[in-house]
Protein backbone atom coordinates (compact mmCIF):
# COMPACT_ATOMS: atom_id res chain seq x y z
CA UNK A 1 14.16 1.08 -4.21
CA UNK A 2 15.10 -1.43 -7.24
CA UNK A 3 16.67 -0.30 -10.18
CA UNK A 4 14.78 -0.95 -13.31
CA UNK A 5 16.06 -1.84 -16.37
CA UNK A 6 14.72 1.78 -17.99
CA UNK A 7 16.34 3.41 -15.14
CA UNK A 8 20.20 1.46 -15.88
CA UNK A 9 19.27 2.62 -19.78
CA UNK A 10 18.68 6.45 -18.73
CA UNK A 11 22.20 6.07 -16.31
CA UNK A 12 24.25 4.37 -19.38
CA UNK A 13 22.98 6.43 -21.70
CA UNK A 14 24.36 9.69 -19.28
CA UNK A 15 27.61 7.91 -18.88
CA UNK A 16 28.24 7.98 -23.06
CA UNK A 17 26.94 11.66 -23.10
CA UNK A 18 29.23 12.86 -20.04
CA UNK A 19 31.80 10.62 -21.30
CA UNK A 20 32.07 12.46 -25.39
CA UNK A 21 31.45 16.23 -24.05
CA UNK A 22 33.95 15.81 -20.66
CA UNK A 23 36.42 14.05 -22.55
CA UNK A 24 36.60 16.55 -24.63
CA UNK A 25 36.64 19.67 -22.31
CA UNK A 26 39.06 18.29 -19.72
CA UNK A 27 41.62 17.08 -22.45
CA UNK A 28 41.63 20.61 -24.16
CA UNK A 29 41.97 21.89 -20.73
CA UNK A 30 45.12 19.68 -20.12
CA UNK A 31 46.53 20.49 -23.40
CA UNK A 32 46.48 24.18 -23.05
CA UNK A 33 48.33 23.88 -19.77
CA UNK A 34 50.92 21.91 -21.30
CA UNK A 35 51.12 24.31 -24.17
CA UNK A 36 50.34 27.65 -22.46
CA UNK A 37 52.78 28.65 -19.99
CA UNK A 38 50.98 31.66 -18.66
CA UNK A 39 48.81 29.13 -17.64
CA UNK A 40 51.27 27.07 -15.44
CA UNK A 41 49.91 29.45 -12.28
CA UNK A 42 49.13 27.97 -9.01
CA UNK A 43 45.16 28.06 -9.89
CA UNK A 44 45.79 26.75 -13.14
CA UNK A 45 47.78 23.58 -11.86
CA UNK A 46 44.65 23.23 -9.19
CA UNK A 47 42.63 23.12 -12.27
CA UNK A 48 44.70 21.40 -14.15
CA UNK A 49 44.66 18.46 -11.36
CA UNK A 50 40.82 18.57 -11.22
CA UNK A 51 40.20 18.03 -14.50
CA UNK A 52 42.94 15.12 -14.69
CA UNK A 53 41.23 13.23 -11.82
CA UNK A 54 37.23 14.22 -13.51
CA UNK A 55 38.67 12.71 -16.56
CA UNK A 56 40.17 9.34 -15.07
CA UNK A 57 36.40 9.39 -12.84
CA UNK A 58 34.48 9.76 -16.61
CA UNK A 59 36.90 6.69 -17.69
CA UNK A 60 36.29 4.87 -14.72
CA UNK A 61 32.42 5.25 -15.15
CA UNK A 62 32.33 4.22 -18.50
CA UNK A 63 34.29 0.90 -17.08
CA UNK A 64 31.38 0.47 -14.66
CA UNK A 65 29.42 0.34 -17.52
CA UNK A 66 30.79 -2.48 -19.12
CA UNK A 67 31.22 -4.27 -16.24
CA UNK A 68 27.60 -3.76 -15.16
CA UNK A 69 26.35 -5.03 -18.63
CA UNK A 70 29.11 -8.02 -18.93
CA UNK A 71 26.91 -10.40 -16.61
CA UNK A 72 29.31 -10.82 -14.15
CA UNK A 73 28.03 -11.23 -10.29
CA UNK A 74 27.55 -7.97 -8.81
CA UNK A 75 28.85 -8.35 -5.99
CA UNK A 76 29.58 -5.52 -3.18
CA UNK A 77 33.47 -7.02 -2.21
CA UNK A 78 34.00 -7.75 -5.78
CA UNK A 79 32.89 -4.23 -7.11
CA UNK A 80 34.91 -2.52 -4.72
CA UNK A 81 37.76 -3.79 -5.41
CA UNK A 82 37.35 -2.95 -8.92
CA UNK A 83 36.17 -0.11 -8.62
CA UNK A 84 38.83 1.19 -5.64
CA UNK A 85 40.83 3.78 -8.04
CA UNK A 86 37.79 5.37 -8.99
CA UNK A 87 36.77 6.16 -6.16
CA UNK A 88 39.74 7.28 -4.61
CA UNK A 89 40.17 9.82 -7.58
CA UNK A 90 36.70 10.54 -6.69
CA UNK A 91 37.28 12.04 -3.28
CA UNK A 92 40.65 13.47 -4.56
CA UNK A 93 38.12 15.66 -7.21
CA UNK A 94 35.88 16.53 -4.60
CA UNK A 95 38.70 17.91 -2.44
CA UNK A 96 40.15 19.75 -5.39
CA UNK A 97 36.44 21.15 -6.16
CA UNK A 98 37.62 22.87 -2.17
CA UNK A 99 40.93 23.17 -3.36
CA UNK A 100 40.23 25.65 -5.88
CA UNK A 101 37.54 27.52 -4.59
CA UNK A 102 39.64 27.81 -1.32
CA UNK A 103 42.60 29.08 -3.62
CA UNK A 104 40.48 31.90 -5.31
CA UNK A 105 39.31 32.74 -2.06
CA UNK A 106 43.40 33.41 -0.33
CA UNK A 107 44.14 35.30 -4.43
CA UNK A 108 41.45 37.83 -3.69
CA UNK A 109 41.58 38.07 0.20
CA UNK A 110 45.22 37.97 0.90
CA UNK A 111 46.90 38.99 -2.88
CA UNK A 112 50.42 39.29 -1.87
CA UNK A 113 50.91 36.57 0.63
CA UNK A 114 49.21 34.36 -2.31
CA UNK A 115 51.76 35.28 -4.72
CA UNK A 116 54.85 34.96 -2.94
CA UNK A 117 54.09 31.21 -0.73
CA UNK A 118 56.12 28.65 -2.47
CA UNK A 119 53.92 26.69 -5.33
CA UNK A 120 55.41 23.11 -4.35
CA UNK A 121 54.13 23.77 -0.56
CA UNK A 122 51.38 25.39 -1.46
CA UNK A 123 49.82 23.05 -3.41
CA UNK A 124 50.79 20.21 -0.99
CA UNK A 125 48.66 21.45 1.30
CA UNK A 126 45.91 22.06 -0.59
CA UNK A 127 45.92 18.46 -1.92
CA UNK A 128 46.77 16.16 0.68
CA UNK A 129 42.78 16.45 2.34
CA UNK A 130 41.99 15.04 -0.23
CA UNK A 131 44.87 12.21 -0.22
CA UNK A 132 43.44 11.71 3.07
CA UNK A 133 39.77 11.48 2.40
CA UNK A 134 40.59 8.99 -0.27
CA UNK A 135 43.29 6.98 1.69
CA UNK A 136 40.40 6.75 4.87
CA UNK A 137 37.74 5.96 1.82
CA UNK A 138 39.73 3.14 0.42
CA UNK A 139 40.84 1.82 3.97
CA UNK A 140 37.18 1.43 5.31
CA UNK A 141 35.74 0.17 2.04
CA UNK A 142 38.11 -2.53 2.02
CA UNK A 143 37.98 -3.44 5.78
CA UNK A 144 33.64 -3.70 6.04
CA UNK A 145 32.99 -4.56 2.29
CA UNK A 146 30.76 -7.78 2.27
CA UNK A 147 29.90 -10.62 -0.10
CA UNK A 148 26.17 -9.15 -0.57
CA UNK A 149 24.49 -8.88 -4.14
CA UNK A 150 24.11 -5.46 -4.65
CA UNK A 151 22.06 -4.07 -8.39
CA UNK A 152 24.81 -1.54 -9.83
CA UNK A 153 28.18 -1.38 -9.57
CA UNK A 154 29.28 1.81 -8.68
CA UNK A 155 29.67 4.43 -5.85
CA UNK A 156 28.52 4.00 -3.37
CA UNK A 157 26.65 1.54 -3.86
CA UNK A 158 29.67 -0.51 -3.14
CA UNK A 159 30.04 0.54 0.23
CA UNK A 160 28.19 -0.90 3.12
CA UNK A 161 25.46 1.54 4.49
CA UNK A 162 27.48 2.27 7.56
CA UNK A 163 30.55 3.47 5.57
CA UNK A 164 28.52 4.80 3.12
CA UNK A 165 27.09 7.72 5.56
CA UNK A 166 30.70 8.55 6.83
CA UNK A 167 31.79 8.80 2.69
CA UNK A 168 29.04 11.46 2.01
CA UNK A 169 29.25 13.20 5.91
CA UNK A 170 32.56 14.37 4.66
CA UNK A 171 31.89 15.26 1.50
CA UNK A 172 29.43 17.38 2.70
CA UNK A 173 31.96 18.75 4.54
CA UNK A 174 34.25 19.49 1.80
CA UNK A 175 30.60 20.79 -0.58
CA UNK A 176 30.61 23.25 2.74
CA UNK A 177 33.86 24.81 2.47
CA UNK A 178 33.49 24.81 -1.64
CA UNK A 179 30.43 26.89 -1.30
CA UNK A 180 31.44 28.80 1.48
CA UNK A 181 34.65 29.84 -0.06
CA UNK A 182 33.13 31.32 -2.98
CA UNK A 183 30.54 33.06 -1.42
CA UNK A 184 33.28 35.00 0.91
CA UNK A 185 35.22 35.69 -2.44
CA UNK A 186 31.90 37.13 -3.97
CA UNK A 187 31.70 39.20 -0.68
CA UNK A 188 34.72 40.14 -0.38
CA UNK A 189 34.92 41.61 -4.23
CA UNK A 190 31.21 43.01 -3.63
CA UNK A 191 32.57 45.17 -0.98
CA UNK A 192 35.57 45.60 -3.17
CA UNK A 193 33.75 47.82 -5.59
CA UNK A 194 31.30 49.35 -3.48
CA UNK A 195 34.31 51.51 -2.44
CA UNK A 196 35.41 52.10 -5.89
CA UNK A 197 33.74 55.11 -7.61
CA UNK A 198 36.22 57.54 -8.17
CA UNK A 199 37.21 57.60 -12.49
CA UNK A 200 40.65 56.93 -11.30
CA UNK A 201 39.64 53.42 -10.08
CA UNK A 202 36.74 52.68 -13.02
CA UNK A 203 38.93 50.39 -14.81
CA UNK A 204 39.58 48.26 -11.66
CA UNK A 205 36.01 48.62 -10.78
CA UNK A 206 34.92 46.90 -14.25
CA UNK A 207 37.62 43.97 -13.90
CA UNK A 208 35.98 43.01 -10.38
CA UNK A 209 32.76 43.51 -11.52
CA UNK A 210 33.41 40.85 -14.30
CA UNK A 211 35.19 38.94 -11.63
CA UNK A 212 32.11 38.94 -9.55
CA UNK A 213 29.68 37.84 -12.36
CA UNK A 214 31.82 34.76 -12.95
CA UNK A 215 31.79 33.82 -9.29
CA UNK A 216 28.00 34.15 -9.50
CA UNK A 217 28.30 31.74 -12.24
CA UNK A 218 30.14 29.74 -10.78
CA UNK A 219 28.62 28.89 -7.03
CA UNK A 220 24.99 28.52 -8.93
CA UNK A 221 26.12 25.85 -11.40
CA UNK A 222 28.45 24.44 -8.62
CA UNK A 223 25.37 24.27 -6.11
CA UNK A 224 23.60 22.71 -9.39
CA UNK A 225 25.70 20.39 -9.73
CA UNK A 226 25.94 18.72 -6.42
């Protein structure tokens, strides 16, 4: 289906809108974890990571923009190529959206063996998927993109259709394990405080119930959001 011209308006105007408000966010995020040191935790340099690469993706689709509206061909090679950092910071956000969903998930499940696994390694591991993903992304993009005109310049629209159903098979995967992970932490704190009803235990039994209201919060606008 063509793109209109009403329909590139409605997108642009989205890309100024997402561009002032996550600016904003993601910077003061960044800024507190540079300032805060309680905040320099394993989850908080997960989150601190996602919001780096969502802001460098906001940047990148604000560049897009330009280029989509500066009259130059639109070409699929051509727009992959320019647009190759985005989208490997692209899959490294999506991995990170697993990353840290998969991290709140070991913090509630496995507590102590969470807190004593070495930060450097641990966060290694948790990151290079999405190295991967990205470094796979990038490598088929540039082998199979074409020469065809294509009508926006932007993911993933500037893959070839064939490339294009591998980029979003894993995704899926890693939208899958996001989901998944939060809905075992939600299970796991659900049956958490089922057991807690002794006075001794009320105070705990108030933390994880706010802890489970926030991962309701969570997984629905996450689910939303995809």
């Amino acid at each position: 289906m063509p793109i209109t011209d009403s329909d590139r308006h409605a997108i642009y105007a989205g890309v100024i809108v997402f561009n002032v408000f996550g600016l904003f966010g993601n910077l003061n995020v960044i800024y507190a974890h540079y300032r805060l040191k309680a905040l320099r935790t394993k989850y908080g340099a997960i989150l601190t990571m996602l919001v780096s690469a969502h802001t460098i993706c906001l940047l990148y689709e604000l560049a897009g923009m330009v280029y989509n509206i500066s009259g130059a061909p639109l070409i699929r090679r051509n727009c992959f190529y320019f647009i190759s950092p985005y989208l490997f910071t692209y899959c490294l956000q999506v991995s990170l959206m697993a990353a840290i969903s998969t991290d709140m998930l070991i913090s509630i499940a496995a507590p102590l063996q969470h807190r004593i696994v070495r930060r450097r390694t641990y966060l290694s591991l948790l990151v290079l998927p999405g190295f991967i993903y990205g470094t796979v992304s990038l490598y088929l993009g540039f082998v199979y993109a074409d020469h065809s005109k294509i009508s926006m310049c932007q993911l993933p629209s500037s893959f070839p259709f064939s490339v294009e159903k591998i980029w979003h098979l894993i995704g899926l995967v890693f939208t899958i394990v996001t989901v998944a992970s939060y809905i075992a932490a939600f299970t796991i704190l659900y049956c958490k405080h089922s057991h807690l009803n002794s006075k001794l235990q009320l105070n705990n039994g108030n933390i994880e119930r706010k802890a489970m209201k926030s991962l309701s919060i969570l997984i629905i606008v996450f689910i939303c959001e995809r």
